[in-house]
Every structure is written in structure tokens, then in C-alpha cells.
Protein backbone atom coordinates (compact mmCIF):
# COMPACT_ATOMS: atom_id res chain seq x y z
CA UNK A 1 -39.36 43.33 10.17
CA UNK A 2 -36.80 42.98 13.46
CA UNK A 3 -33.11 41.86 12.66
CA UNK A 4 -31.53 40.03 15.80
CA UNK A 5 -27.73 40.04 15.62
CA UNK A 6 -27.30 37.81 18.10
CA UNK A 7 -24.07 35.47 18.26
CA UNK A 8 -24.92 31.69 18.21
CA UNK A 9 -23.13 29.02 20.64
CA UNK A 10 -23.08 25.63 19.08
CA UNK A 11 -22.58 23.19 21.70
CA UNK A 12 -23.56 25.75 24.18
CA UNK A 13 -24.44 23.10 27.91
CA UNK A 14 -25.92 24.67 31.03
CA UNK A 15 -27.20 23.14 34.21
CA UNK A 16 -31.06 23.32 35.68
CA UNK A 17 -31.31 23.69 39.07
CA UNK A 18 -34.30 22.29 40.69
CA UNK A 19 -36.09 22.18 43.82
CA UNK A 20 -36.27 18.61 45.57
CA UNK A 21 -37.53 16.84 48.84
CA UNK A 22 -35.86 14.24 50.19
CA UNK A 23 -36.17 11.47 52.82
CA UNK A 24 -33.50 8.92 53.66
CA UNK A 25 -35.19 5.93 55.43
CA UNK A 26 -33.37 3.60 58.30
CA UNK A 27 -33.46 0.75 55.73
CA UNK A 28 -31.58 2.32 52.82
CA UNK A 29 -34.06 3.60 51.21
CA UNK A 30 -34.20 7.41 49.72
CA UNK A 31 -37.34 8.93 48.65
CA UNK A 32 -36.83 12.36 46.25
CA UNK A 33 -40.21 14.18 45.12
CA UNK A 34 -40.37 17.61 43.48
CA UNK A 35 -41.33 20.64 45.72
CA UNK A 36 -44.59 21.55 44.21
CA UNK A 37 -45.37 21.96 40.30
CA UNK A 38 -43.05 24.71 39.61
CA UNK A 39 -39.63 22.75 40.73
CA UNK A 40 -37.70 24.30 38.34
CA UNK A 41 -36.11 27.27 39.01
């Protein structure tokens, strides 16, 4: 059986960066889509 030592971080917070396309129309309006189906890097 494996034994992990590993320290654990309560409260631990991280960001995901992801991939999006954007287009800002003349009329205010902003359009945001995901590149593809793997957005997240």
C-alpha cells in the first residue's frame, strides 16, 4: 500500500485561466464564446 506525505492547504484559492473570443458590437453589445471545447488551460 503507497503512503503520500503530502502537506494539506486548507483554504488553498487559485485562478483558471481560460481561453475566450470576444466581439464588442457598435451598439454596446459584447459577445464572449469559448475558443473551442478545450478552453481551459
Amino acid at each position: 500500500m503507497d503512503t503520500f506525505s503530502y502537506c494539506v492547504q486548507i483554504g488553498a484559492t487559485g485562478t483558471v485561466p481560460v481561453k475566450v473570443n470576444s466581439a464588442q458590437f457598435d451598439d454596446g453589445y459584447k459577445q464572449v464564446s469559448g475558443v473551442g471545447i478545450n478552453s481551459v488551460a
